[in-house]
C-alpha atoms as a PDB file:
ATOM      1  CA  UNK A   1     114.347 -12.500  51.397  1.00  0.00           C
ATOM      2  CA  UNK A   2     112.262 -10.010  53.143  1.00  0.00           C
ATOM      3  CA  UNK A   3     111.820 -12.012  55.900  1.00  0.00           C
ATOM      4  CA  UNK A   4     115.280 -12.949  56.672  1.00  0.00           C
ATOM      5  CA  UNK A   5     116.020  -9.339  56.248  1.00  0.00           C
ATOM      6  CA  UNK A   6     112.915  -8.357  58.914  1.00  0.00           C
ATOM      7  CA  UNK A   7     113.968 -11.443  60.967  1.00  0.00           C
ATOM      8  CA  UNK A   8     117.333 -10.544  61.098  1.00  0.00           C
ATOM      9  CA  UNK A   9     116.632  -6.575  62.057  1.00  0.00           C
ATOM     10  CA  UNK A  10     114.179  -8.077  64.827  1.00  0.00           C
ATOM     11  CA  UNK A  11     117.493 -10.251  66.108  1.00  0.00           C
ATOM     12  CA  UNK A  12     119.435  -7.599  65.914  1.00  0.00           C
ATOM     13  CA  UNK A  13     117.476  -4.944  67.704  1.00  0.00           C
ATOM     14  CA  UNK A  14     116.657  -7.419  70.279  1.00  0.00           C
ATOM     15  CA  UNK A  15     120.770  -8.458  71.501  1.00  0.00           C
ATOM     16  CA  UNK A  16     121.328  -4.278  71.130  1.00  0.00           C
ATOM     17  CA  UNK A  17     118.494  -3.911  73.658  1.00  0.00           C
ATOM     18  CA  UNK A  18     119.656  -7.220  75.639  1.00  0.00           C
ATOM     19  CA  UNK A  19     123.669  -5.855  75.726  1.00  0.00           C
ATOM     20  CA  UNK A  20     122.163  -2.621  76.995  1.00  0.00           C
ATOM     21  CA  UNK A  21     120.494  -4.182  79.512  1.00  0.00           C
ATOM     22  CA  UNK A  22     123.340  -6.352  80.491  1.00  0.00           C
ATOM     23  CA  UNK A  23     125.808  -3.061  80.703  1.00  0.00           C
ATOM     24  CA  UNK A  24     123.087  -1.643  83.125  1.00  0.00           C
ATOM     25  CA  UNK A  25     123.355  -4.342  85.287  1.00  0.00           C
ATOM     26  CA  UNK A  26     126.873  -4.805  85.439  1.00  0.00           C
ATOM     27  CA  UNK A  27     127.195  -1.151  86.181  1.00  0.00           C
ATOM     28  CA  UNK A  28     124.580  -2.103  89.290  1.00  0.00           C
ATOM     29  CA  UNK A  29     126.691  -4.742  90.301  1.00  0.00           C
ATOM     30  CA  UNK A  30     129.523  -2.425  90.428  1.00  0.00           C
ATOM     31  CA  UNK A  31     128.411   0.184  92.235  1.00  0.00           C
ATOM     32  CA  UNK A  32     126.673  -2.652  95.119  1.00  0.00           C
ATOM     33  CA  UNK A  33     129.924  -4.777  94.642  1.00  0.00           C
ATOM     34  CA  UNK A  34     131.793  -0.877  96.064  1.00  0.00           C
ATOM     35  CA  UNK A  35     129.316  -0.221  98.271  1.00  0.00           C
ATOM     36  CA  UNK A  36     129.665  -3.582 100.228  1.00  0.00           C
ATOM     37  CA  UNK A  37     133.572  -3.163 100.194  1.00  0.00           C
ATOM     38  CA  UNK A  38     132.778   0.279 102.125  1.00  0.00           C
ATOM     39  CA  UNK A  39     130.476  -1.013 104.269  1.00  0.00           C
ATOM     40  CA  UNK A  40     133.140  -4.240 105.546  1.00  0.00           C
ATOM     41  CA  UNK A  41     135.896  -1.921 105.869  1.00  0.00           C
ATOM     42  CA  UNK A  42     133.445   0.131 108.195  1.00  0.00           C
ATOM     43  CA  UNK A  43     132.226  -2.796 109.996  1.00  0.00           C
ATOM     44  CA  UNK A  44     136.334  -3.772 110.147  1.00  0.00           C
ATOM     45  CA  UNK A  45     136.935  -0.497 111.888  1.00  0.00           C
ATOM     46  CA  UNK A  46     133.953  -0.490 114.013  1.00  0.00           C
ATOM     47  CA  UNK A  47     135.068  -4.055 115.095  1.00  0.00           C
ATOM     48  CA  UNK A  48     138.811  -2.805 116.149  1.00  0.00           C
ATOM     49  CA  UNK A  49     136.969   0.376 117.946  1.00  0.00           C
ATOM     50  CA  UNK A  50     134.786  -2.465 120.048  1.00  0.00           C
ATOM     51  CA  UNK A  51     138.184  -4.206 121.025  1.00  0.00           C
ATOM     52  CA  UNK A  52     139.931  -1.551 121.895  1.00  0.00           C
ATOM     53  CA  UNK A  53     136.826   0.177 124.467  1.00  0.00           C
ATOM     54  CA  UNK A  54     136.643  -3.448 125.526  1.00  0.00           C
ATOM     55  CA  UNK A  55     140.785  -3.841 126.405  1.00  0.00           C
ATOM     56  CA  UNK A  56     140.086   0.177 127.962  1.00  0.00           C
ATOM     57  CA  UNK A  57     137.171  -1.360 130.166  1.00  0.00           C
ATOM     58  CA  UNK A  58     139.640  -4.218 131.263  1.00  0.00           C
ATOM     59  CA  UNK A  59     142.346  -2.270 131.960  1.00  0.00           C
ATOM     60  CA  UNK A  60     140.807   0.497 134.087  1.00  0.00           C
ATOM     61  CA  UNK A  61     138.743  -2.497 136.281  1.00  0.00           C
ATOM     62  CA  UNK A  62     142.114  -3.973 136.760  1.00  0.00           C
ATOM     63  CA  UNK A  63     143.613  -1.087 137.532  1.00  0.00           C
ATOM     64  CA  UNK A  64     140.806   0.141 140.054  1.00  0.00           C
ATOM     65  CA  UNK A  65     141.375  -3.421 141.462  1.00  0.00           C
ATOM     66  CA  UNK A  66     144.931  -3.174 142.077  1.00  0.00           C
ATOM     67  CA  UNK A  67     144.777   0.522 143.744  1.00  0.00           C
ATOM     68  CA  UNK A  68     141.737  -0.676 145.718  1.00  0.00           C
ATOM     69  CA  UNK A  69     144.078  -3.476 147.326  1.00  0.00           C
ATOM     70  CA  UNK A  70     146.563  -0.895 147.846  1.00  0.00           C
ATOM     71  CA  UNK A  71     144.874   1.859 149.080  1.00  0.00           C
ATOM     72  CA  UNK A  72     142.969  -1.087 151.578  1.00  0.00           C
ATOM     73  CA  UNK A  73     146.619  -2.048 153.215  1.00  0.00           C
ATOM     74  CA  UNK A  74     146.856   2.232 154.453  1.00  0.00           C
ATOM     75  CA  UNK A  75     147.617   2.794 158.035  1.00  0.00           C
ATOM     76  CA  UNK A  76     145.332   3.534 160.495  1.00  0.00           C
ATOM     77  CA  UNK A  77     145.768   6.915 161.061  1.00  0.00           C
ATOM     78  CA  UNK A  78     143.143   9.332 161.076  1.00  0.00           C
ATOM     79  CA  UNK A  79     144.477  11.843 158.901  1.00  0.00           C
ATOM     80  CA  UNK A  80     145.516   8.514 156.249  1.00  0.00           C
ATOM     81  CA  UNK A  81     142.171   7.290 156.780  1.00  0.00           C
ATOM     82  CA  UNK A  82     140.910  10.804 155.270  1.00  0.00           C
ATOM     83  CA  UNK A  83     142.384  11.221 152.688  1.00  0.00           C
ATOM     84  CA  UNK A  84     141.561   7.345 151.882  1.00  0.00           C
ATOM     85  CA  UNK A  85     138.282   7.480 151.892  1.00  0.00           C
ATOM     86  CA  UNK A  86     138.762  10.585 149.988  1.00  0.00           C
ATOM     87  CA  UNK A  87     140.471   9.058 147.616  1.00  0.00           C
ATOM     88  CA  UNK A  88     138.607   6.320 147.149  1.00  0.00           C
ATOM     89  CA  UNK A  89     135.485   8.291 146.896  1.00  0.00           C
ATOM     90  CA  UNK A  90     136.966  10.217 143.976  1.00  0.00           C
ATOM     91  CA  UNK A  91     138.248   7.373 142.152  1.00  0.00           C
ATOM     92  CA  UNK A  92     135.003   5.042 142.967  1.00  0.00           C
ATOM     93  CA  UNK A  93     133.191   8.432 141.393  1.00  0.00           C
ATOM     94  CA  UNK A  94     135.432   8.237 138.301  1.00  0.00           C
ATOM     95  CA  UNK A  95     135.407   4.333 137.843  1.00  0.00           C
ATOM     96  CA  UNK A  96     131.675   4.266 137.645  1.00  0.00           C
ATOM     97  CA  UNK A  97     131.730   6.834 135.192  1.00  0.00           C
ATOM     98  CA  UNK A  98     134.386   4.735 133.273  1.00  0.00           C
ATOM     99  CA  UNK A  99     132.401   1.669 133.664  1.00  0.00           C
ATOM    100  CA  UNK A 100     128.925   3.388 132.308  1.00  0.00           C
ATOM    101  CA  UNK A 101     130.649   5.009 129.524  1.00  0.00           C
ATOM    102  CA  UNK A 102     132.775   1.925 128.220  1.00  0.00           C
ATOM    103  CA  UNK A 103     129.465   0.166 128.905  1.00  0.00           C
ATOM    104  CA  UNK A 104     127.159   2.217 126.650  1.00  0.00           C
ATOM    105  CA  UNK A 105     130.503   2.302 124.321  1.00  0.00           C
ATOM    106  CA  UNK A 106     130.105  -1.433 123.870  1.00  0.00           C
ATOM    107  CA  UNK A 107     126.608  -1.421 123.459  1.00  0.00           C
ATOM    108  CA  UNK A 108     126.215   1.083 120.707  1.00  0.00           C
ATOM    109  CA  UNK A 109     129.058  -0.760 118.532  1.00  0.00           C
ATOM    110  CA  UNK A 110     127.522  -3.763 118.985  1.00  0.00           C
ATOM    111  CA  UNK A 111     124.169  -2.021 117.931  1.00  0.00           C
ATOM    112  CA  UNK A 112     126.295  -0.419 115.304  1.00  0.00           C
ATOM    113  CA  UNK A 113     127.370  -4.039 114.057  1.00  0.00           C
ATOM    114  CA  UNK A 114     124.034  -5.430 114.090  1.00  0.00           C
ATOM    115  CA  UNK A 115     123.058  -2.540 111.830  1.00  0.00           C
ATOM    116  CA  UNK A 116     126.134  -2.777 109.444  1.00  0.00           C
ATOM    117  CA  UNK A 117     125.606  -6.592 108.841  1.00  0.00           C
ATOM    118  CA  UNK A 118     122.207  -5.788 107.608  1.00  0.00           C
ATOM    119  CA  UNK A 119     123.219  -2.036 105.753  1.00  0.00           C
ATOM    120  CA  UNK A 120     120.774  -2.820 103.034  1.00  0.00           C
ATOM    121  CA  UNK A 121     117.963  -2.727 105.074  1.00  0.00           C
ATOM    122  CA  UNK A 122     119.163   1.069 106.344  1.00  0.00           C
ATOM    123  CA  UNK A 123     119.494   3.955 104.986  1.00  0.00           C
ATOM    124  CA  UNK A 124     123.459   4.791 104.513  1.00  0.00           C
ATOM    125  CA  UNK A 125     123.092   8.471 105.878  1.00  0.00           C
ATOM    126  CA  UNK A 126     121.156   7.382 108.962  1.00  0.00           C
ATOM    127  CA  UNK A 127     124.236   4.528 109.490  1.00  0.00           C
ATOM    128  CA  UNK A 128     126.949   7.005 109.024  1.00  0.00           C
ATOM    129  CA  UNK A 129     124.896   9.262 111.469  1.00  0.00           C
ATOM    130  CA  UNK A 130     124.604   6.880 113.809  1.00  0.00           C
ATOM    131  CA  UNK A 131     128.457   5.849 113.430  1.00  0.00           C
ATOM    132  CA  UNK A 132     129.243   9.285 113.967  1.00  0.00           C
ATOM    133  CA  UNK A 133     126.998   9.233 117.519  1.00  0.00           C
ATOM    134  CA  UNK A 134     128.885   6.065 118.491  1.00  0.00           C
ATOM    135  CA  UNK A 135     132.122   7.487 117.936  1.00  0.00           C
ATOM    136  CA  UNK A 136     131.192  11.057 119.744  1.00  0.00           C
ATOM    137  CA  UNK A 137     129.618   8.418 122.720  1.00  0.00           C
ATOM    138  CA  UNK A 138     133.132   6.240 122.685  1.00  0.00           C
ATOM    139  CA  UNK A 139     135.244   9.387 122.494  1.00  0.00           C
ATOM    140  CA  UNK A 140     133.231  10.670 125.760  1.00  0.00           C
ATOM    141  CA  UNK A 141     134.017   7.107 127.290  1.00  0.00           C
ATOM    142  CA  UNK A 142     137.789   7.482 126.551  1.00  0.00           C
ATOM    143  CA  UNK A 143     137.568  10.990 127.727  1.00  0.00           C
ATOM    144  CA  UNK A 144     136.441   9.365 131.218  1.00  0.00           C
ATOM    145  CA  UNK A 145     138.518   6.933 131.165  1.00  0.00           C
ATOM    146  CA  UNK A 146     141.393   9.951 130.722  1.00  0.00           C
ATOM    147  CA  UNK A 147     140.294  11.719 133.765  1.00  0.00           C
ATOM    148  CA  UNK A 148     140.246   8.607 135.745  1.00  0.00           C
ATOM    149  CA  UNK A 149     143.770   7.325 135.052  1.00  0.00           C
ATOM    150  CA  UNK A 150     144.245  11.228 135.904  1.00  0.00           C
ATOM    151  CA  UNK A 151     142.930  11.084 139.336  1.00  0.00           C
ATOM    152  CA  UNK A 152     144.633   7.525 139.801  1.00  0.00           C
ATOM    153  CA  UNK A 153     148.198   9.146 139.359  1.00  0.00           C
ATOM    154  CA  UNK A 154     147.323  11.710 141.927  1.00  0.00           C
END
């Protein structure tokens, strides 16, 4: 009788300790199951940040292509020929500036990606630094793109 009764204290002690354990993991499970969520709705918005600097790059080449064939087909004048090259000097200026910033735009998002497919291997404060720098570095991009679709309406 005594050792059904130590026997069954042993069992019983044992699944306490064993549902514990089982509630700690599930808790861990949790809390990785959230994190991941946050991390893929990052990586979602990082994604629709790339397209869009990446539809911004297209537009403003295609745009610097169409005023280059129209600002080619000026007169001959002297005074038009000026202000042309003026022009084009200006907007050439701008462009590459557009095209560098979009460029390093692209780069750090897809660095950015790379590093939020792999988020356990990095610590979360140095990723949302770093998404923070890649935002700051787009933002200066769109700024650049601004001034150039600026000096193209002038």
């Amino acid at each position: 009788m005594i050792l059904t009764l130590v026997l069954a204290g042993y069992l019983w002690v044992t699944t306490t300790q064993w549902q514990r354990t089982a509630q700690e993991w599930e808790g861990e499970a949790r809390d990785h199951a959230a994190e991941a969520a946050a991390l893929g709705r990052q990586l979602d918005g990082v994604n629709a940040e790339l397209a869009a600097a990446r539809d911004q790059l297209a537009t403003a080449t295609g745009r610097i292509s169409e005023l280059a064939n129209e600002k080619a087909q000026l007169g001959d004048e002297n005074v038009a020929s000026r202000q042309h090259l003026d022009y084009q000097a200006r907007v050439s200026e701008a462009a590459a500036k557009v095209a560098v910033a979009l460029g390093q735009c692209v780069d750090a998002q897809e660095q950015l990606i790379g590093y939020l497919e792999d988020a356990d291997a990095y610590d979360a404060a140095d990723l949302t630094r770093f998404k923070n720098q890649v935002g700051e570095l787009c933002d200066k991009a769109g700024d650049a793109n601004d001034a150039l679709q600026q000096e193209l309406a002038s």
